[in-house]
Protein backbone atom coordinates (compact mmCIF):
# COMPACT_ATOMS: atom_id res chain seq x y z
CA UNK A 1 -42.39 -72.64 -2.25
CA UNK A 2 -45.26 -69.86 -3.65
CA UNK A 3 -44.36 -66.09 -3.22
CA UNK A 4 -46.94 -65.77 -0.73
CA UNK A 5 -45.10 -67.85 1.57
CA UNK A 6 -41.64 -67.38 0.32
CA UNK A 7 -39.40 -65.90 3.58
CA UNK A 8 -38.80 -61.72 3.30
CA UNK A 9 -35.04 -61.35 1.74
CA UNK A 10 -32.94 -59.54 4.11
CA UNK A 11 -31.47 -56.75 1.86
CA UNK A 12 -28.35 -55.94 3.99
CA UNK A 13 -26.60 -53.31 4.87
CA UNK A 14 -26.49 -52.06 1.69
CA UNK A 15 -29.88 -50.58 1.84
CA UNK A 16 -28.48 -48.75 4.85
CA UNK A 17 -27.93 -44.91 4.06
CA UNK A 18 -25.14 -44.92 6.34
CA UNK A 19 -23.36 -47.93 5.28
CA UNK A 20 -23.72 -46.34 1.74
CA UNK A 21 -22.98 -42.90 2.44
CA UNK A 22 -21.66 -41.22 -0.80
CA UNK A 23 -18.36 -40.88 -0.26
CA UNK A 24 -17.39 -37.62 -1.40
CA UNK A 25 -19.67 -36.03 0.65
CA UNK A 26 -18.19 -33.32 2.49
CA UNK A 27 -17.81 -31.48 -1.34
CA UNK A 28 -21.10 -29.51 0.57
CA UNK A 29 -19.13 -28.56 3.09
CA UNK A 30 -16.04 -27.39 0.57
CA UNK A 31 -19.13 -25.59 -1.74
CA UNK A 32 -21.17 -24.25 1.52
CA UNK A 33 -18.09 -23.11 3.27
CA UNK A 34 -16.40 -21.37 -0.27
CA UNK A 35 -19.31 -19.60 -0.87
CA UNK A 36 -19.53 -18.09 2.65
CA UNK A 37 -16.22 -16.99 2.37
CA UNK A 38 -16.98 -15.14 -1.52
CA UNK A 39 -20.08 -14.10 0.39
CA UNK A 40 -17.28 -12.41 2.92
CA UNK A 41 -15.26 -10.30 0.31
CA UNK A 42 -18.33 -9.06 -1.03
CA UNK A 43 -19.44 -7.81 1.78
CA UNK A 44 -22.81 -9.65 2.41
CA UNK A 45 -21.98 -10.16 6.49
CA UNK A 46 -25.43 -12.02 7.25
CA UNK A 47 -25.39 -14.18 4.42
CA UNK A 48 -21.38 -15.08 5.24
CA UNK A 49 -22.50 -15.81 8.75
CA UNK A 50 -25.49 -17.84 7.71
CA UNK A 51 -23.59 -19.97 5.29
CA UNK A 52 -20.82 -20.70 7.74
CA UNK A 53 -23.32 -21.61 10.13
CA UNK A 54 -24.61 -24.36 7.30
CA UNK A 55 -21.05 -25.64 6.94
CA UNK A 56 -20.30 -26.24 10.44
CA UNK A 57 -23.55 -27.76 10.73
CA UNK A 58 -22.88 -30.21 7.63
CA UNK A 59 -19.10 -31.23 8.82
CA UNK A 60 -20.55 -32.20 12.08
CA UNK A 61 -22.89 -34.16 10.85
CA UNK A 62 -20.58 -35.84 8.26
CA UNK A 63 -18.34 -36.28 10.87
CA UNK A 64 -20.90 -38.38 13.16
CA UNK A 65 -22.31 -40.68 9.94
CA UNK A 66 -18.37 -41.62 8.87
CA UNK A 67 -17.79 -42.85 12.21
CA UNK A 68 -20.75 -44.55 12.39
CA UNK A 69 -19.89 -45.78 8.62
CA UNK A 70 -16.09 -47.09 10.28
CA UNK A 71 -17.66 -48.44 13.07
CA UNK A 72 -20.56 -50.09 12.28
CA UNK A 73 -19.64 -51.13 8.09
CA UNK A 74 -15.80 -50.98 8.51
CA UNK A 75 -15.47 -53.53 5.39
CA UNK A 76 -17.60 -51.82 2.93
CA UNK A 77 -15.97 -48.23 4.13
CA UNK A 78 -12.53 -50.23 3.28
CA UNK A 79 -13.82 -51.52 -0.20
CA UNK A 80 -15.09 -47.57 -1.09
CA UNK A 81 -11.52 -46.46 0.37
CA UNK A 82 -9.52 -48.74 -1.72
CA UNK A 83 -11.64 -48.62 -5.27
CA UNK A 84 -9.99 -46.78 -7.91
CA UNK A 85 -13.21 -45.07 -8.49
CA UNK A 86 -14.17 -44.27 -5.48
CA UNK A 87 -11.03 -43.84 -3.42
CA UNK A 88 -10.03 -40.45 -4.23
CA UNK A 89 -13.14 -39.28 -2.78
CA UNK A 90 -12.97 -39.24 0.85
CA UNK A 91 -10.59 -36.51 0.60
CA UNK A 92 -13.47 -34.56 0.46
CA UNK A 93 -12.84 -34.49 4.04
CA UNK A 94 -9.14 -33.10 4.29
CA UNK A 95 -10.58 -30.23 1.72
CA UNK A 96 -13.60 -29.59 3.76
CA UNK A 97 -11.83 -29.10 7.02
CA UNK A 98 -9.58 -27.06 5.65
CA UNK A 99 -12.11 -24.70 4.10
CA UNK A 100 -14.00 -25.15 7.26
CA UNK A 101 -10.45 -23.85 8.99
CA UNK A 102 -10.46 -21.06 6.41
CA UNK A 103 -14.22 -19.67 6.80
CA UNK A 104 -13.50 -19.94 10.67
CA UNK A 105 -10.59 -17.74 10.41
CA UNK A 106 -11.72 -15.50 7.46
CA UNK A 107 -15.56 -14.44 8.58
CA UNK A 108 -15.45 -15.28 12.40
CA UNK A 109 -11.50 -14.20 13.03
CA UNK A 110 -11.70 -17.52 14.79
CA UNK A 111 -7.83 -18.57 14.32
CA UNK A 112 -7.26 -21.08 17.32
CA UNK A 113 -10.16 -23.14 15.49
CA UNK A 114 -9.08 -22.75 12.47
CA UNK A 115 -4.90 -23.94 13.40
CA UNK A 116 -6.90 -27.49 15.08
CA UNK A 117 -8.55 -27.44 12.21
CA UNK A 118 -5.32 -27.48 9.59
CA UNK A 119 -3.32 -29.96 11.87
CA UNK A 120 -6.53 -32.26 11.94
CA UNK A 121 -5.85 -32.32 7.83
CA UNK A 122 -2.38 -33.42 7.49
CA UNK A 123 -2.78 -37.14 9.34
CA UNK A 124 -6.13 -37.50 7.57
CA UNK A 125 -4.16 -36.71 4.46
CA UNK A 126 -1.51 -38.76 4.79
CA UNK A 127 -4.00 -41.82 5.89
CA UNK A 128 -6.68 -41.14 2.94
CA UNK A 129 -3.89 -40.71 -0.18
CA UNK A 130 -2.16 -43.19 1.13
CA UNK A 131 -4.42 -46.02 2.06
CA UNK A 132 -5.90 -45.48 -1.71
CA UNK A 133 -2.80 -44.56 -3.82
CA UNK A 134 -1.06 -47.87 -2.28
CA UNK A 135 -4.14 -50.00 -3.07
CA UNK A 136 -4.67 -48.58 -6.20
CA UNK A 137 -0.83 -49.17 -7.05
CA UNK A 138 0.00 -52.83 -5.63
CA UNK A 139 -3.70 -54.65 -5.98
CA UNK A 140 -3.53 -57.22 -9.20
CA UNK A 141 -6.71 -56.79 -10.38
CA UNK A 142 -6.75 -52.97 -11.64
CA UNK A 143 -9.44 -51.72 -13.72
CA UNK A 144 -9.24 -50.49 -17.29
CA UNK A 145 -8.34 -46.68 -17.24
CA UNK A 146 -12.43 -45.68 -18.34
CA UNK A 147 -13.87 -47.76 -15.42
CA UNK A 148 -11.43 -46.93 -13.08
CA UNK A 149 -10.08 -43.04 -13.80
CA UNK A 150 -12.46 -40.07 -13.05
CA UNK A 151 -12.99 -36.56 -11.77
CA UNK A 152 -12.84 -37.59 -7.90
CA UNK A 153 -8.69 -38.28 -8.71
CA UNK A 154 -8.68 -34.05 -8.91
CA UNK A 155 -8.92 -34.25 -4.81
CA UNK A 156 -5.49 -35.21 -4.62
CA UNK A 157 -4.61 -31.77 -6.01
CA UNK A 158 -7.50 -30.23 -3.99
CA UNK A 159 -6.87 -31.62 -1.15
CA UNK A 160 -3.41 -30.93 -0.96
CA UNK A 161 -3.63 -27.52 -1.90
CA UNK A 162 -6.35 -26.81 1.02
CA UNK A 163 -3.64 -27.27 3.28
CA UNK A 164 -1.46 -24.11 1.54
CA UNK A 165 -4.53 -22.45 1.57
CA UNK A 166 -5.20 -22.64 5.17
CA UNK A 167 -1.41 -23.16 5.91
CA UNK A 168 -0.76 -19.66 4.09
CA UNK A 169 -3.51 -17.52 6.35
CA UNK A 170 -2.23 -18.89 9.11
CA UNK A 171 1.36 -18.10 8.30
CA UNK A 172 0.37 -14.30 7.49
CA UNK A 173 -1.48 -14.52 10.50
CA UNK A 174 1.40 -15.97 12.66
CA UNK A 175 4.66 -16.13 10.58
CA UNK A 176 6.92 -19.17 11.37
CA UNK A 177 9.34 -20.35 8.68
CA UNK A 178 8.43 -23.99 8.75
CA UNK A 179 5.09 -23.06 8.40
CA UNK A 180 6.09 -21.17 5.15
CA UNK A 181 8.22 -23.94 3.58
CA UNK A 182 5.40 -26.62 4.11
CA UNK A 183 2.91 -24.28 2.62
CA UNK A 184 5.25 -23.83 -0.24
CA UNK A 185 6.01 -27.41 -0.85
CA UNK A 186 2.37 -28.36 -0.49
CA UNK A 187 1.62 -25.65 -3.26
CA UNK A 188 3.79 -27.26 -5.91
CA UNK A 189 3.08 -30.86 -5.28
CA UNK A 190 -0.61 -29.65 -5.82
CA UNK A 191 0.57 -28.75 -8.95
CA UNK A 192 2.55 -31.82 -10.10
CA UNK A 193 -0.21 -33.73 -8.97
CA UNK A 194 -2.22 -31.84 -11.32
CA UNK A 195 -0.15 -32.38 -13.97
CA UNK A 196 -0.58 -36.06 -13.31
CA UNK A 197 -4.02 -36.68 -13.03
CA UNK A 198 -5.01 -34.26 -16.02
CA UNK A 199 -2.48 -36.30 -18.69
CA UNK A 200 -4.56 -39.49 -17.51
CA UNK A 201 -8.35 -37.91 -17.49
CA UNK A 202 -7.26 -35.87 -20.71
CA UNK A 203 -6.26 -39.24 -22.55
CA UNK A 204 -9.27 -40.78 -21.32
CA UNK A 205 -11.97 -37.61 -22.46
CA UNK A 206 -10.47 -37.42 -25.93
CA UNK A 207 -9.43 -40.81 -26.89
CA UNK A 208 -12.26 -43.03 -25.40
CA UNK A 209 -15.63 -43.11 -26.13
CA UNK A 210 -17.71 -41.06 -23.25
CA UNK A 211 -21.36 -41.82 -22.24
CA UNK A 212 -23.45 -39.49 -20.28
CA UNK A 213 -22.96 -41.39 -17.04
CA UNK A 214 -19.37 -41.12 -17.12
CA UNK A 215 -19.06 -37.56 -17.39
CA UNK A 216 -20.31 -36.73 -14.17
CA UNK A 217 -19.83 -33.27 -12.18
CA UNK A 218 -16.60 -34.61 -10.57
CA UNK A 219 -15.45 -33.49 -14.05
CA UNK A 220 -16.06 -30.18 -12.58
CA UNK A 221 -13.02 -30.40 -10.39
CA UNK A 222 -10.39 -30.25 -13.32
CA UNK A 223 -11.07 -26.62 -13.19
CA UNK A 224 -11.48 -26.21 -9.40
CA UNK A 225 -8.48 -28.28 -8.66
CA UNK A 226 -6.48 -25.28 -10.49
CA UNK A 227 -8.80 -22.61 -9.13
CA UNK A 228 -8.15 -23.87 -5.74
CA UNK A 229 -4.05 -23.56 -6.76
CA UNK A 230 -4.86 -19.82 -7.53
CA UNK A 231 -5.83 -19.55 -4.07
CA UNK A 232 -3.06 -21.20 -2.42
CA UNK A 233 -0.40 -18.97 -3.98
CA UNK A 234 -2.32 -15.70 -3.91
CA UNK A 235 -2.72 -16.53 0.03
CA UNK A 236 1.03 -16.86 0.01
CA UNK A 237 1.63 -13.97 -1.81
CA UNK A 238 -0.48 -11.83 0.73
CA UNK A 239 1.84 -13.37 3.29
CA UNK A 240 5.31 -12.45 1.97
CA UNK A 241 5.78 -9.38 3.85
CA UNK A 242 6.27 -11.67 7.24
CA UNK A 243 7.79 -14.16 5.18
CA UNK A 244 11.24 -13.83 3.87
CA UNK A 245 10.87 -17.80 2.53
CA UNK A 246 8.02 -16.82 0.66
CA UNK A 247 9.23 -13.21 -0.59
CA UNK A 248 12.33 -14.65 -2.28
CA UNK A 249 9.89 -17.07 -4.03
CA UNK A 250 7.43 -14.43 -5.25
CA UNK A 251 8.10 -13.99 -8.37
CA UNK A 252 7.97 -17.69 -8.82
CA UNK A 253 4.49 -17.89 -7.31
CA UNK A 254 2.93 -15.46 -8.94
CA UNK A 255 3.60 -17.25 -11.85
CA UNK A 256 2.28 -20.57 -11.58
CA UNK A 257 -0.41 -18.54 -10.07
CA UNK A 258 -1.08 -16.67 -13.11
CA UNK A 259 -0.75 -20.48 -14.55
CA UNK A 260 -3.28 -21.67 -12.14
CA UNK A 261 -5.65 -19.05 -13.23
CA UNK A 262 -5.41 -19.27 -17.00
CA UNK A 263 -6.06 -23.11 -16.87
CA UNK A 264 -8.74 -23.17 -14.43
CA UNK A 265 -10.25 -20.75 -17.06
CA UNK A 266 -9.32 -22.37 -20.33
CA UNK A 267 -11.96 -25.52 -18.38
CA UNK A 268 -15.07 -24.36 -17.91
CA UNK A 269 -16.26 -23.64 -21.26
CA UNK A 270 -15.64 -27.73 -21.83
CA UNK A 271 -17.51 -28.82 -18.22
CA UNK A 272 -20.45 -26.12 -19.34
CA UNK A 273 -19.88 -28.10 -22.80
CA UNK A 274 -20.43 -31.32 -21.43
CA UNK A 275 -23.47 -30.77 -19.14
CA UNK A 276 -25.57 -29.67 -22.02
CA UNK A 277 -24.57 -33.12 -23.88
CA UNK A 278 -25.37 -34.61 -20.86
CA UNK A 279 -28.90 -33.45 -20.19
CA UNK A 280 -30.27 -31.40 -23.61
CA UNK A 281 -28.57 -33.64 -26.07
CA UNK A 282 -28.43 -37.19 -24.68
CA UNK A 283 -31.37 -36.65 -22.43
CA UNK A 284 -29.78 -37.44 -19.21
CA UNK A 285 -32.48 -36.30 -16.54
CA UNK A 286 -31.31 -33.80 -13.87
CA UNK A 287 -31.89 -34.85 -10.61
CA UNK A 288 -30.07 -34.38 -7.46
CA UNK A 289 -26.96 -36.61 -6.13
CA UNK A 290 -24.48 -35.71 -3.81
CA UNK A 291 -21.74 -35.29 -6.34
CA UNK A 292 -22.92 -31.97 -8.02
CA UNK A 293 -21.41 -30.49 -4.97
CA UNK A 294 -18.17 -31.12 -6.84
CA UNK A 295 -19.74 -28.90 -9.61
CA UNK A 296 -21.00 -25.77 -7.28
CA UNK A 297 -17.52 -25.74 -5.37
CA UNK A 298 -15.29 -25.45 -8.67
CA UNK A 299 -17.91 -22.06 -9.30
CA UNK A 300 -17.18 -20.64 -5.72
CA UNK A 301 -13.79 -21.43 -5.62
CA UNK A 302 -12.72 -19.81 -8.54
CA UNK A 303 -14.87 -16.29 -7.68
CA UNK A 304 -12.81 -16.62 -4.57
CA UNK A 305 -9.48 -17.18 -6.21
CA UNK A 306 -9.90 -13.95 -8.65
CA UNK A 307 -10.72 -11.73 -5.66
CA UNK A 308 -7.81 -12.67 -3.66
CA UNK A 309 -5.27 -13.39 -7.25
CA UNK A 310 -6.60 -9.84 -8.14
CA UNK A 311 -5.98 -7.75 -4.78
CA UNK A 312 -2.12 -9.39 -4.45
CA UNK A 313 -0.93 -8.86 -8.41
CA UNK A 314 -2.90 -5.66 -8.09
CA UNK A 315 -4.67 -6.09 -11.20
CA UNK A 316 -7.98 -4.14 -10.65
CA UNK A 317 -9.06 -4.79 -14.37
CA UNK A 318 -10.65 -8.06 -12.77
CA UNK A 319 -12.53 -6.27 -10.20
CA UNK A 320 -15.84 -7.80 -12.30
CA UNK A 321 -14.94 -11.38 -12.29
CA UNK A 322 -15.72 -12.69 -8.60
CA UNK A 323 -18.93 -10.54 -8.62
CA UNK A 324 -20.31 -12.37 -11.38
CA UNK A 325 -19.22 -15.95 -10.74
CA UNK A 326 -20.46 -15.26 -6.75
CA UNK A 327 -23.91 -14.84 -8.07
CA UNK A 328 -23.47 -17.71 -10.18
CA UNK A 329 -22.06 -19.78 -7.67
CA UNK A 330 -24.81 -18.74 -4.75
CA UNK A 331 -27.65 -19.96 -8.01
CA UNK A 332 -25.80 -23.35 -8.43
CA UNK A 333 -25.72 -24.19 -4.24
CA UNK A 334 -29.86 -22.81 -3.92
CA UNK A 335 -30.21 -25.21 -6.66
CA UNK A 336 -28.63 -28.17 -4.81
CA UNK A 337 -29.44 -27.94 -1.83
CA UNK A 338 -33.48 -27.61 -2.28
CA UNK A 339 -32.68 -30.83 -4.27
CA UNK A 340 -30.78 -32.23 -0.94
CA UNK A 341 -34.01 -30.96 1.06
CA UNK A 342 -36.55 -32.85 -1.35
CA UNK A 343 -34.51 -35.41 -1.66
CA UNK A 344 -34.10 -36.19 2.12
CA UNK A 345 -37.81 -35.11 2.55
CA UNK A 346 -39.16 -38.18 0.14
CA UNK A 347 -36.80 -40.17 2.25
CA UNK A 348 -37.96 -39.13 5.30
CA UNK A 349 -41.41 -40.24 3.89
CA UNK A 350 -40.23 -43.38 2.85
């Protein structure tokens, strides 16, 4: 049979955006809704509200194309949720509606939203880690630990510590004792999950060979995974005055905080590092994808952590750091999301 008469190929679903909507797609909302709350503490009230307005805008839309995605491509939305790659990543979502929960409560006072918002988290946490960790743990044919380890495995810490986060303000907001031991608990398993996934990436950056395509801006989350630890335990420490739980602990906390912090620190001269090997040394051109919303959250999330680290250990030597790192921050989301616009514009088009 010629090619002019050869039948049209039916490419499938997979040349449906929704059936192959990047999973780790709500990382806009985390980096929208982090930067409206940095926008918050330093005082910018219109650009706060306007952000916020962005995020709630993005999670609802999110929201809509995953249930399409579960409804309409349930087995390719299963393969994504149990790859060992890809997994890890749709906990985007518990970490984006718990940073919607905090913007809610933080810029609009909004705390009935933002307390459906935190107990929406915890049974999509336990569904997401769960459904991938056990897949990842019992399937036969694992991948070797280059193919199958990378920055998205930092959510685990991320998105378990967006649940003290929000947990915390809610406890100074309305102190319950429960509420304060979860918060706790979720703080340091953050942590140990931390420890975890950084031994395994760690081995794999230093004792493998790394090409440009690997080291993607989910790297970036090895430092916001600890930033977002900083705020977890300076939101607890702002609470400990309703909290007897979490005043007998403070000493404690402030300590891994101060942990947190240096680590989360001691990272981004490496990530900075490896994006100019990526694109001024190996050539890598620069174009928009989805994931460098994992690299413009880490930048928030860390201005947001020294302003609230800084007012609660009362250590005013800092005052500089979220000022700078907010400007930096608000430069790196412009940046991506005119790509997102051109992008979806040529799309459009198409």
């Amino acid at each position: 049979m010629s090619a002019a008469t050869a039948p049209a190929i039916d490419p499938g679903p997979r040349s449906n955006p929704v059936a192959m909507l990047f999973p780790g797609y709500f990382a806009l909302v985390m980096a929208t809704g982090i930067i409206a709350i940095a926008a918050q503490q330093q005082a910018i009230d219109w650009l706060a509200e306007s952000l916020y307005v962005v995020t709630a805008a993005a999670y609802a839309a999110l929201v809509v194309l995953v249930l399409l995605r579960v409804t309409r491509f349930p087995k390719l939305l299963v393969a994504d949720l149990t790859s060992h790659a890809k997994g890890f990543a749709f906990l985007t979502i518990v970490a984006g509606t718990n940073v919607l929960g905090s913007a809610s409560a933080l810029i609009h006072g909004w705390w009935t939203l933002a307390e459906i918002l935190w107990w929406c988290s915890l049974p999509l946490y336990v569904v997401l880690v769960y459904t991938t960790l056990i897949s990842d743990v019992l399937r036969h044919d694992k991948p070797a630990l280059g193919a199958g380890i990378n920055g998205s495995w930092f959510l685990l810490t991320v998105s378990t510590e967006s649940i003290a986060v929000l947990g915390a303000l809610l406890l100074g907001h309305d102190p319950d004792d429960l509420l304060a031991f979860a918060c706790i608990a979720a703080f340091c398993l953050g942590l140990v999950l931390y420890l975890i996934v950084m031994t395994m990436v760690f081995l794999r950056w230093t004792f493998q060979s790394l090409e440009p395509t690997e080291a993607d801006p989910p790297a970036w989350i090895a430092a916001g995974a600890v930033a977002i630890t900083v705020l977890a335990g300076s939101n607890l420490l702002a609470s400990r005055t309703v909290s007897p739980r979490v005043d007998r602990l403070a000493p404690f906390i402030e300590g891994l905080v101060t942990l947190a912090w240096a680590t989360a620190t001691f990272w981004f001269p490496l990530m900075i590092a490896i994006g100019v090997w990526r694109h001024l040394v190996r050539k890598l051109p620069l174009r928009y994808h989805p994931s460098y919303w994992a690299l413009v959250f880490p930048l928030g999330m860390y201005g947001v952590a020294t302003f609230k680290m800084r007012a609660v250990v009362q250590l005013d030597a800092l005052e500089w750091a979220p000022k700078i790192t907010f400007a930096v921050a608000l430069v790196a989301w412009t940046a991506a999301f005119a790509g997102m616009l051109v992008q979806g514009g040529r799309a459009l088009r198409r």
